[in-house]
N, C-alpha and C. Protein backbone atom coordinates (compact mmCIF):
# COMPACT_ATOMS: atom_id res chain seq x y z
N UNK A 1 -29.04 28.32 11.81
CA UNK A 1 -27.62 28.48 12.07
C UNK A 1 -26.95 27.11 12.22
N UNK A 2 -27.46 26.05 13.16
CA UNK A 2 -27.40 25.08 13.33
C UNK A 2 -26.85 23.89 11.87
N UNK A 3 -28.22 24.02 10.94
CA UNK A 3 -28.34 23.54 10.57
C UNK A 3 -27.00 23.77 8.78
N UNK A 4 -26.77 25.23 9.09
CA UNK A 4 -25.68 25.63 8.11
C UNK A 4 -24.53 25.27 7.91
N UNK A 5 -24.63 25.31 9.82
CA UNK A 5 -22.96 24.57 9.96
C UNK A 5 -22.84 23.06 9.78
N UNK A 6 -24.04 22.60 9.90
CA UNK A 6 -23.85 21.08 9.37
C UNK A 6 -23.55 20.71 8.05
N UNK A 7 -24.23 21.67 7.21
CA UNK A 7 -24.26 21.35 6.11
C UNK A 7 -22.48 21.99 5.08
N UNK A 8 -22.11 22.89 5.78
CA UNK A 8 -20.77 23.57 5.41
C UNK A 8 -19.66 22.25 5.98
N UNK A 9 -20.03 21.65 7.21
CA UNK A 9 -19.48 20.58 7.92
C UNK A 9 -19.23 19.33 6.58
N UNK A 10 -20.26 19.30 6.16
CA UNK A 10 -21.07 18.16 5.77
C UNK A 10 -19.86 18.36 3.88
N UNK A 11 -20.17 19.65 3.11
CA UNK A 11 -19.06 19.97 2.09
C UNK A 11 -17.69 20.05 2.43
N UNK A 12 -17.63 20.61 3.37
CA UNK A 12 -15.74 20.52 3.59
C UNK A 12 -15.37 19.11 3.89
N UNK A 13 -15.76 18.38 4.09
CA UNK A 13 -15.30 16.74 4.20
C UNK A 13 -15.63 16.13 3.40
N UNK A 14 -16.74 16.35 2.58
CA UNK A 14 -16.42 15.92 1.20
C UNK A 14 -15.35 16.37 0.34
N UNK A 15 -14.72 17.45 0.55
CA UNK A 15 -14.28 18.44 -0.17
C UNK A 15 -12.75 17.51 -0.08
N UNK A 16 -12.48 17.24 1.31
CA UNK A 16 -11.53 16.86 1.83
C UNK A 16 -11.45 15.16 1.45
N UNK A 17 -12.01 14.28 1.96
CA UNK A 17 -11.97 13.10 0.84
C UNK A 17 -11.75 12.78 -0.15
N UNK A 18 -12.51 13.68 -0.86
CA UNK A 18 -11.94 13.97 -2.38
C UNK A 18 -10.87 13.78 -2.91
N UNK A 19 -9.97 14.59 -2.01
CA UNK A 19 -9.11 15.46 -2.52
C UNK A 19 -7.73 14.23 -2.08
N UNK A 20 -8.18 13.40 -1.46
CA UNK A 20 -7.23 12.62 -0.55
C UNK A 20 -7.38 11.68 -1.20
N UNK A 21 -8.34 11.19 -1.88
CA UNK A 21 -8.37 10.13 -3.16
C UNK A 21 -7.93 10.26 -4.16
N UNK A 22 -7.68 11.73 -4.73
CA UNK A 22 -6.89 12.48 -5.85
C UNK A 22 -5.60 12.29 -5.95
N UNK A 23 -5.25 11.74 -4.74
CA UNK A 23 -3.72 11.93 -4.57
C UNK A 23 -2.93 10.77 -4.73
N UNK A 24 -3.23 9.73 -4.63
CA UNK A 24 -2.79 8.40 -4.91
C UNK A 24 -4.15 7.69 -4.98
N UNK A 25 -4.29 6.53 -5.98
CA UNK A 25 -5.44 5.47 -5.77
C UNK A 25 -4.74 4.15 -6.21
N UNK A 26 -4.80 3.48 -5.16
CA UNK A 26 -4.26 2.05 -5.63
C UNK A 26 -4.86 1.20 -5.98
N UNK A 27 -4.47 0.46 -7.13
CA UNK A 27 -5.87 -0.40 -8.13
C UNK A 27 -5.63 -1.90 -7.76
N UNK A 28 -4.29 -1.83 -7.56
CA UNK A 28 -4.12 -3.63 -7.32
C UNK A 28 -2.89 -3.50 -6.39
N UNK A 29 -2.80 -4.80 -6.15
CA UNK A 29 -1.73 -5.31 -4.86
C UNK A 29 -1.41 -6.27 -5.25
N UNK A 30 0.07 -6.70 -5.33
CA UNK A 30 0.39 -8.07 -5.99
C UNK A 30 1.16 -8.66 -4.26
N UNK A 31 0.28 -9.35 -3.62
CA UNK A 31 1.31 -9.86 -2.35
C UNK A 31 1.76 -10.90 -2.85
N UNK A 32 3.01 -11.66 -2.53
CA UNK A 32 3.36 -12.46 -2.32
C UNK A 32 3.41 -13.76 -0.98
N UNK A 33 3.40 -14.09 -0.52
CA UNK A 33 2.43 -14.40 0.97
C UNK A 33 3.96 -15.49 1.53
N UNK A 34 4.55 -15.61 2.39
CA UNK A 34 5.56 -16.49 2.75
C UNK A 34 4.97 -17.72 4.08
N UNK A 35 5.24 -18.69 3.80
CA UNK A 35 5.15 -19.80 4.91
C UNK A 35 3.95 -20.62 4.29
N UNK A 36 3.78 -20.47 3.78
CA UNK A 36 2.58 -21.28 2.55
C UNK A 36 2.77 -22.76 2.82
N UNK A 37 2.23 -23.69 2.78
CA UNK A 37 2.58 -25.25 2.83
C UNK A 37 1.62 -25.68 1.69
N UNK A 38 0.44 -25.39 1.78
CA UNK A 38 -0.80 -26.18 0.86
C UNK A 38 -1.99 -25.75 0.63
N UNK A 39 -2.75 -25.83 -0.15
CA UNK A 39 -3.78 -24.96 -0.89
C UNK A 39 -5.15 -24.25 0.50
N UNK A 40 -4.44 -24.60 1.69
CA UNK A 40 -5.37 -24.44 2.53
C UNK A 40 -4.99 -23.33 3.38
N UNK A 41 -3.56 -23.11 3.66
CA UNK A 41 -2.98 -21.87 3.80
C UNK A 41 -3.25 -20.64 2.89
N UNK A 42 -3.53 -21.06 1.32
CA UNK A 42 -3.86 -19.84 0.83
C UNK A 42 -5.55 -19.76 0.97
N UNK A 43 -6.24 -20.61 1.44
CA UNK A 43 -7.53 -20.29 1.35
C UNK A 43 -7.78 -19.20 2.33
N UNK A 44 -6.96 -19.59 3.56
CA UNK A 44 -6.78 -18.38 5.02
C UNK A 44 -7.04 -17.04 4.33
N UNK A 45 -5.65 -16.97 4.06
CA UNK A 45 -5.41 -15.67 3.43
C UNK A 45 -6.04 -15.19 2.59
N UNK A 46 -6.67 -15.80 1.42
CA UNK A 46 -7.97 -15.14 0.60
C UNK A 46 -9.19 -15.03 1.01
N UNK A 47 -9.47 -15.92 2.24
CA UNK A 47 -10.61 -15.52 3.25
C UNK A 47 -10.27 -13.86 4.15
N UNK A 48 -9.60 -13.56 4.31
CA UNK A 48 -9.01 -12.56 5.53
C UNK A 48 -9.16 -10.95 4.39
N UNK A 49 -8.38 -11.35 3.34
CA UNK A 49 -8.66 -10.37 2.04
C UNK A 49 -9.46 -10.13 1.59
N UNK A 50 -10.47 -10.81 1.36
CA UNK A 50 -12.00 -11.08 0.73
C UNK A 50 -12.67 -10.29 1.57
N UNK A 51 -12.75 -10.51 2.47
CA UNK A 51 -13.50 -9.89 3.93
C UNK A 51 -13.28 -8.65 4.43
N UNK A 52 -12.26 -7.98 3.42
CA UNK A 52 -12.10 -6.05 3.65
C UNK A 52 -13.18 -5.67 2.46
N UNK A 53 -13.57 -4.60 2.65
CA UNK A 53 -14.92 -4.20 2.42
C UNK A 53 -14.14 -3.08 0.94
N UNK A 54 -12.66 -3.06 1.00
CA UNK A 54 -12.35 -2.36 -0.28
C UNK A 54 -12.08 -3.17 -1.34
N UNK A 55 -11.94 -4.40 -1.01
CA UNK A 55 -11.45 -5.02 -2.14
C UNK A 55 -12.45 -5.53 -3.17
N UNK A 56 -12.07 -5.69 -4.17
CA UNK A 56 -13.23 -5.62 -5.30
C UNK A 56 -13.19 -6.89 -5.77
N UNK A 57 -11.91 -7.80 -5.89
CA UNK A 57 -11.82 -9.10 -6.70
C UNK A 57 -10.59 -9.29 -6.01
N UNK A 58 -10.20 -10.63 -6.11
CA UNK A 58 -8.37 -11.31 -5.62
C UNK A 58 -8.26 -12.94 -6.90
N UNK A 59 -7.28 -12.59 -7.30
CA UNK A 59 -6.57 -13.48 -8.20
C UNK A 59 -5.58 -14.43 -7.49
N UNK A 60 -5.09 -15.74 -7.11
CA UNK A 60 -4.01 -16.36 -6.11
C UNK A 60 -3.48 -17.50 -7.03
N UNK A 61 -2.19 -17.07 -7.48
CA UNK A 61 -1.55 -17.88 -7.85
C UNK A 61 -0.61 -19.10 -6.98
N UNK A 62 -1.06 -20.05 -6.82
CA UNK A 62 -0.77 -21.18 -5.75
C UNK A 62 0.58 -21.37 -6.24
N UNK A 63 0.89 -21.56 -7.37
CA UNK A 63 2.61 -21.75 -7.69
C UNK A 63 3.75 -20.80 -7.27
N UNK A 64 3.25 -19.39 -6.99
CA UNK A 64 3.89 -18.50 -6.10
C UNK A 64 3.63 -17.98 -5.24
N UNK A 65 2.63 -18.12 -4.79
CA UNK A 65 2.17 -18.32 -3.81
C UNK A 65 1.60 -16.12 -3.37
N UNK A 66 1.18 -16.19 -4.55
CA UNK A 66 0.93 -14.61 -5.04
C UNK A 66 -0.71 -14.42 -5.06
N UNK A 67 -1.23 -13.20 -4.34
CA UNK A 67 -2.47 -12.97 -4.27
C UNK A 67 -2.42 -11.53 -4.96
N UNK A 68 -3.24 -11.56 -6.32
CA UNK A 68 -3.54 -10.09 -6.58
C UNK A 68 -4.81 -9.30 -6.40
N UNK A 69 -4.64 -8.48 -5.39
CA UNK A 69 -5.86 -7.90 -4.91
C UNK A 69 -6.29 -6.94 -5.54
N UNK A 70 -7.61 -6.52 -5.97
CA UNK A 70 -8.27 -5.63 -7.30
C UNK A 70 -9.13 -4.43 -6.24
N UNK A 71 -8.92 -3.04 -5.88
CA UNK A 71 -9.60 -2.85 -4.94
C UNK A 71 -10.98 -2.33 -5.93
N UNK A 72 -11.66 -1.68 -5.01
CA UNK A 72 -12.87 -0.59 -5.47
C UNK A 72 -12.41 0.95 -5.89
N UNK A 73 -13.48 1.20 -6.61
CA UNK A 73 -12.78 2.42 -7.79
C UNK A 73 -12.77 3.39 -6.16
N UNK A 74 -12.26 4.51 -6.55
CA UNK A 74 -12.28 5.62 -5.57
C UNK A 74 -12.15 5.09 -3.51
N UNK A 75 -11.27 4.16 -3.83
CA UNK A 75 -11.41 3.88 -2.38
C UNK A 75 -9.48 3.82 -2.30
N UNK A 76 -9.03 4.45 -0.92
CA UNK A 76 -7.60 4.84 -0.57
C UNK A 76 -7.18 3.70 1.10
N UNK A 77 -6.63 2.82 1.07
CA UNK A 77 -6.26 2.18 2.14
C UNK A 77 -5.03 2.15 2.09
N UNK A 78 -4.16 1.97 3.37
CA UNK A 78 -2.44 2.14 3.77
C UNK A 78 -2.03 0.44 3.32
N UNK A 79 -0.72 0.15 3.00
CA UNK A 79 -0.67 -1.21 3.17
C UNK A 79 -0.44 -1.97 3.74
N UNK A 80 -0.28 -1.13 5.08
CA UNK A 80 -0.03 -1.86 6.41
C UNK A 80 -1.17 -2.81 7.13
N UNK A 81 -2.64 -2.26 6.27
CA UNK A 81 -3.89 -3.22 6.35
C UNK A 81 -4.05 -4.79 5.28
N UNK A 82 -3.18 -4.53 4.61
CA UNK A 82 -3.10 -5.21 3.94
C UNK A 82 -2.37 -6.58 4.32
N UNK A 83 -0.94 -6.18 5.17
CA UNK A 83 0.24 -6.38 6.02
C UNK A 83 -0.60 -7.45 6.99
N UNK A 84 -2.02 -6.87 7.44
CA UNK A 84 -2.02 -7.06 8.72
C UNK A 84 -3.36 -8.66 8.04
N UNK A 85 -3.98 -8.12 7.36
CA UNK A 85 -4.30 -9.19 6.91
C UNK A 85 -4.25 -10.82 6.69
N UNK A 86 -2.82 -10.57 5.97
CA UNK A 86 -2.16 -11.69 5.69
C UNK A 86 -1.84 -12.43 7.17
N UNK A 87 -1.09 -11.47 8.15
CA UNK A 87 -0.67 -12.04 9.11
C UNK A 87 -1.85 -12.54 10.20
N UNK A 88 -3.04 -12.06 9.75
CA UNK A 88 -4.25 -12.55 10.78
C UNK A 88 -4.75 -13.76 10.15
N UNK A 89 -3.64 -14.30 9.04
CA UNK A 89 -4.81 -15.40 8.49
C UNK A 89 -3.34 -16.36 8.91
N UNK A 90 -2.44 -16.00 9.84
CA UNK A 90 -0.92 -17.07 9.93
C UNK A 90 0.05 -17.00 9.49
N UNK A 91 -0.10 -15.77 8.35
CA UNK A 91 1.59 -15.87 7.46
C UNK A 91 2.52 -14.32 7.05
N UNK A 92 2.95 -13.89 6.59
CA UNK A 92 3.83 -13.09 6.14
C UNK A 92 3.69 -12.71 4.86
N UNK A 93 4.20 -11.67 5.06
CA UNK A 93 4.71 -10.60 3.13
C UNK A 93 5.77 -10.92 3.29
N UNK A 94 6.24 -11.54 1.68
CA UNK A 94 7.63 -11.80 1.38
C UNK A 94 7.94 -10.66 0.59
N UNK A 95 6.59 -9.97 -0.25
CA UNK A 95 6.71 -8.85 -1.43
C UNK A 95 5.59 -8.52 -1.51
N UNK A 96 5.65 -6.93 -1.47
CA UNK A 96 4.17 -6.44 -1.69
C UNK A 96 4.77 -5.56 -3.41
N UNK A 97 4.10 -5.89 -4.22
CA UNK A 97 3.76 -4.68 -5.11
C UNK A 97 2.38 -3.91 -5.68
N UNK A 98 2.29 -2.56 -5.19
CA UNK A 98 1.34 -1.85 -5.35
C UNK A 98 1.36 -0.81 -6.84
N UNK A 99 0.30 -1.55 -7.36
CA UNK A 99 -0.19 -0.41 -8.87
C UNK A 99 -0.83 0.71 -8.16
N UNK A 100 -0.37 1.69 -8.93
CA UNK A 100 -1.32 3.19 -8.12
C UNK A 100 -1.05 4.26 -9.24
N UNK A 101 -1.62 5.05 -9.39
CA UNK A 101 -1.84 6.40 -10.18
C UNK A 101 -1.48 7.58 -8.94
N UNK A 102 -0.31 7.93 -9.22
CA UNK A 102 -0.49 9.71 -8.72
C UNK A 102 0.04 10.63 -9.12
N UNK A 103 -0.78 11.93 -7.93
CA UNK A 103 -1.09 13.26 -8.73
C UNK A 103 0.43 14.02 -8.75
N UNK A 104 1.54 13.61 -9.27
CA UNK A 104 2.61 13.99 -9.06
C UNK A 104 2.80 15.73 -8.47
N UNK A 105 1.81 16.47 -8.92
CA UNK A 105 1.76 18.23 -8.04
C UNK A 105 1.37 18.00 -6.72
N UNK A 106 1.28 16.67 -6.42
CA UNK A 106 1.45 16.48 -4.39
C UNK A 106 2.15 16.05 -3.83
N UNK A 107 3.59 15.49 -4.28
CA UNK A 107 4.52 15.05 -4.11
C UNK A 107 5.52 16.29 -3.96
N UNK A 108 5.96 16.04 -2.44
CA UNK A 108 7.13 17.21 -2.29
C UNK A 108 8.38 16.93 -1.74
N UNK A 109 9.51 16.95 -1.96
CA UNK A 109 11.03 16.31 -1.75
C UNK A 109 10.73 14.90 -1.86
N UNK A 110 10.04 14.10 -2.57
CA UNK A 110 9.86 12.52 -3.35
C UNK A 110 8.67 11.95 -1.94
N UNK A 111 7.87 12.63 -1.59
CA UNK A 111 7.32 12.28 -0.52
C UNK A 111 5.76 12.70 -0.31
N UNK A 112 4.64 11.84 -0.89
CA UNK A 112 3.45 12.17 -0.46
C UNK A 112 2.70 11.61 0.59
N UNK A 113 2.31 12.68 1.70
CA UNK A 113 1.27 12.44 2.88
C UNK A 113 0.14 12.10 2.01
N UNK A 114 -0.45 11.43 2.81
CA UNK A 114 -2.45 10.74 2.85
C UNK A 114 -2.81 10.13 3.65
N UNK A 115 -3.78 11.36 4.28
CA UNK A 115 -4.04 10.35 5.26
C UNK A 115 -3.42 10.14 6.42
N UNK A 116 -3.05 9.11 7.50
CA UNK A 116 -1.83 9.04 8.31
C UNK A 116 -0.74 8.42 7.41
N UNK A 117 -0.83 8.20 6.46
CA UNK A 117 0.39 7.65 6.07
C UNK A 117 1.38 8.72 5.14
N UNK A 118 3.02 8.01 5.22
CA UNK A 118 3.53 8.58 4.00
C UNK A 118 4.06 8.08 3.15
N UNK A 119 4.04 8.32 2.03
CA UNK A 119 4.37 7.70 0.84
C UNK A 119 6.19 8.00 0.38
N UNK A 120 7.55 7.45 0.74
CA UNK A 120 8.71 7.98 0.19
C UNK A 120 9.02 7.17 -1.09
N UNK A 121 8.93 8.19 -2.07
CA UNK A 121 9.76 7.49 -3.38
C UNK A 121 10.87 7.48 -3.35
N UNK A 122 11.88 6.06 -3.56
CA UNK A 122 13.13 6.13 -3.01
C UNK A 122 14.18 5.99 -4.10
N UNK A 123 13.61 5.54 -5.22
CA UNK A 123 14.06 4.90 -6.18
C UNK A 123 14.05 6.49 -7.14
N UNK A 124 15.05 6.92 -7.37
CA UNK A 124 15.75 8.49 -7.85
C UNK A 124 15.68 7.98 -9.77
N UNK A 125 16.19 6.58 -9.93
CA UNK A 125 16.13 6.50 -11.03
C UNK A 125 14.93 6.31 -12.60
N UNK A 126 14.05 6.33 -11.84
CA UNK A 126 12.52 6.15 -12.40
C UNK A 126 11.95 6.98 -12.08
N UNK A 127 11.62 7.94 -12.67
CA UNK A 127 10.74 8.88 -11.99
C UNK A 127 9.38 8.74 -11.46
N UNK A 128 8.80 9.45 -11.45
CA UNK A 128 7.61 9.63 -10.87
C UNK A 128 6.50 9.67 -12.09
N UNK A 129 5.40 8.93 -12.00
CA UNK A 129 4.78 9.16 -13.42
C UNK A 129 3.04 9.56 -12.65
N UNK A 130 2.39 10.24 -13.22
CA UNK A 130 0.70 10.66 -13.38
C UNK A 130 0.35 9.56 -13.84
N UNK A 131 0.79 8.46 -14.39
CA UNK A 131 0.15 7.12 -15.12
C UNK A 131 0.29 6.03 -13.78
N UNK A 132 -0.41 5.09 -14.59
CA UNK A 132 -0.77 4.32 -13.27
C UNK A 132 0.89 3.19 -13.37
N UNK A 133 1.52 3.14 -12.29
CA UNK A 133 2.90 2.70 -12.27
C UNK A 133 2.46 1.78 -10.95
N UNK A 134 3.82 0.92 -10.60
CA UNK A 134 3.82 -0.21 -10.03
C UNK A 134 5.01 0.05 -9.19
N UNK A 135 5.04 0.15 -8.10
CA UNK A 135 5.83 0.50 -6.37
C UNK A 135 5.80 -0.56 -5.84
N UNK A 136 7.21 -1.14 -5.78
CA UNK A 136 7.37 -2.00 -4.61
C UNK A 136 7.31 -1.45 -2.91
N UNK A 137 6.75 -2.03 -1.94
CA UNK A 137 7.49 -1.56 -0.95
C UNK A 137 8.38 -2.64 -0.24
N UNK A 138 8.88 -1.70 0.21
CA UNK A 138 10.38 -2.36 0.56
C UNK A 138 10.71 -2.20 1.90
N UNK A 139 9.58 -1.73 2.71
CA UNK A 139 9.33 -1.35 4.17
C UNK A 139 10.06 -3.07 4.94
N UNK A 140 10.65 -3.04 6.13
CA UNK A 140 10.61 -4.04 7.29
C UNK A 140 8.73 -4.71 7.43
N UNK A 141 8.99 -5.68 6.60
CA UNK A 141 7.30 -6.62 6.98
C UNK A 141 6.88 -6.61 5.79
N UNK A 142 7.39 -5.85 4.96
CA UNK A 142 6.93 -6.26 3.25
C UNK A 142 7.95 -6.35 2.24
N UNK A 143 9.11 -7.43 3.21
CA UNK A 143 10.02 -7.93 2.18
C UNK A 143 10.19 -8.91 3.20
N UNK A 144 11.42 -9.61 2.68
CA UNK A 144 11.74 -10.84 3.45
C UNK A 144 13.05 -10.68 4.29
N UNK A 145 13.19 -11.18 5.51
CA UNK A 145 13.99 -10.49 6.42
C UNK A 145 15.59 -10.35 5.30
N UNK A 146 15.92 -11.59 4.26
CA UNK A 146 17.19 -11.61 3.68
C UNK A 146 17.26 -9.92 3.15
N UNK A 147 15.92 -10.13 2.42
CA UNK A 147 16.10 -9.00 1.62
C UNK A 147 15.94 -7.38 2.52
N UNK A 148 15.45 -7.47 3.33
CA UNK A 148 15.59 -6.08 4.07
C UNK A 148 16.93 -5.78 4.32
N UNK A 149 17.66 -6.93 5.11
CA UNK A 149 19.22 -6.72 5.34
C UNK A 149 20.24 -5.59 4.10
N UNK A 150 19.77 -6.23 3.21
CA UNK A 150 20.16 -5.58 1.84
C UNK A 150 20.28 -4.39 1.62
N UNK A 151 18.74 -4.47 1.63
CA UNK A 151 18.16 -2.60 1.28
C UNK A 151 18.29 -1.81 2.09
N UNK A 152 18.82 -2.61 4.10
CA UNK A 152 19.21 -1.02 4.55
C UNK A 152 20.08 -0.72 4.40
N UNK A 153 21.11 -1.43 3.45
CA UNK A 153 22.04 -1.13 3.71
C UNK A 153 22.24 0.10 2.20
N UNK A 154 21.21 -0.37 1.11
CA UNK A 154 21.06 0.41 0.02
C UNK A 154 20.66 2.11 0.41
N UNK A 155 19.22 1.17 1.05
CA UNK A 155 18.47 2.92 1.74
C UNK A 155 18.93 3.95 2.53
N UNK A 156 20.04 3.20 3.57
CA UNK A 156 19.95 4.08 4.83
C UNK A 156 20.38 5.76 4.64
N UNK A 157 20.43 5.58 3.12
CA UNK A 157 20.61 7.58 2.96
C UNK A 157 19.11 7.85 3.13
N UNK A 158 18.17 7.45 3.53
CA UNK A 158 17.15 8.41 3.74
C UNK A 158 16.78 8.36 4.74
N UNK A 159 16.71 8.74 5.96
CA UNK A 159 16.63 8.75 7.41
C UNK A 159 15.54 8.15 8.00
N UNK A 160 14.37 8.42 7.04
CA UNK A 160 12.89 7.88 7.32
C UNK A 160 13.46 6.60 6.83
N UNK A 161 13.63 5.66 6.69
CA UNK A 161 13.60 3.85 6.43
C UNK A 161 13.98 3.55 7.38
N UNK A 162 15.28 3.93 7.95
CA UNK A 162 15.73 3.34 9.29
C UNK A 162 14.84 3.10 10.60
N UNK A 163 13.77 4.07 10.71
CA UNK A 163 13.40 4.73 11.61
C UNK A 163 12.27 3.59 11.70
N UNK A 164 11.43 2.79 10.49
CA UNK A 164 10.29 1.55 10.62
C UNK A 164 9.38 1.88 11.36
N UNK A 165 8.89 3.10 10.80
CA UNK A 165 7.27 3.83 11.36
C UNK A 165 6.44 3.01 10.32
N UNK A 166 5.62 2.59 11.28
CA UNK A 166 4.76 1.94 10.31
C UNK A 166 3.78 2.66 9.45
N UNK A 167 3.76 3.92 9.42
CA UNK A 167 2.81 4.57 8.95
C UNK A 167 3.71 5.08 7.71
N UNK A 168 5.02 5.40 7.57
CA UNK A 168 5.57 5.48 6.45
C UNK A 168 5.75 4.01 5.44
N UNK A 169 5.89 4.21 4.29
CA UNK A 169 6.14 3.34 2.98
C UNK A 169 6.69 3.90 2.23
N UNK A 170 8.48 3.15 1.58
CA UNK A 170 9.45 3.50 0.85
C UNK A 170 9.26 2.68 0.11
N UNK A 171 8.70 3.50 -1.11
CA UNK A 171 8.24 2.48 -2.61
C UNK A 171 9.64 2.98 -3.68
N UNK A 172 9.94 2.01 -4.07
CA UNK A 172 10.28 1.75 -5.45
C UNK A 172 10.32 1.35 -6.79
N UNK A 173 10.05 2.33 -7.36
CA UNK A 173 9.74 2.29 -8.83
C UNK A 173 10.07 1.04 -9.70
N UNK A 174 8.99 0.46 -9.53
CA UNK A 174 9.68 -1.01 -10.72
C UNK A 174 8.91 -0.83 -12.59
């Protein structure tokens, strides 16, 4: 009996993982990194990145001071780890853009849960694609304070932006 329920335990959370990887998978991360001075500031930060156990490869362009992070196939992380990264190595997101594939039949009023996080598509004019597409976020901490000023003033029709839950992310379709 014991041992059934482990094993029924043991399929429904696979079942459930699965299914939560199905739903968005993000392949790359283009950060942009702010407060940069010299090739030793970006070493921080590609040390701090390197050292998450999803990432698969990182590309760092020193002239913009841009890290593109390559994750592992079938692996789902928020980008607020990503966020937090950067800032444990001294510096800031000026721009995050995230490549991702999703399952557009999980998306409901422009908005997919995973996980603790949520995903708001904000950008009405690009739709939503099943192909692998490229989302800015535009969250408070993954833009630059000029540019947030901006966009709340673009966003504030959607109630969730104002609000800077960190567990939500308002991507836009680039």
């Amino acid at each position: 009996m014991k041992t059934l329920f482990i094993k029924s335990l043991a399929v429904a959370l696979l079942v459930m993982f699965g299914s939560i990887k199905s739903y968005a998978q993000i392949s790359k991360a283009e950060i942009m990194a702010t407060g940069l001075t010299c090739s030793m500031c970006s070493n921080a930060i590609n040390k701090q990145l390197k050292a998450m156990t999803e990432v698969d490869s990182i590309s760092t362009d020193l002239n913009t001071n841009t890290f593109t992070v390559y994750f592992k196939k079938d692996v789902m992380l928020q980008p607020k780890v990503l966020k937090k990264a950067v800032e444990k190595a001294g510096f800031f997101v000026g721009s995050m853009v995230l490549t991702m594939k999703v399952d557009t039949q999980k998306i409901e009023n422009n908005t997919l849960k995973i996980a603790d996080g949520t995903f708001v598509f904000i950008d009405s004019k690009n739709p939503i694609s099943n192909n692998e597409t490229a989302y800015q976020v535009v969250d408070k901490g993954f833009v630059t304070q000029k540019a947030y000023k901006k966009l709340t003033k673009s966003y504030s029709k959607h109630a969730t932006y104002s609000v800077e839950n960190e567990d939500d992310y308002h991507l836009k379709t680039l």
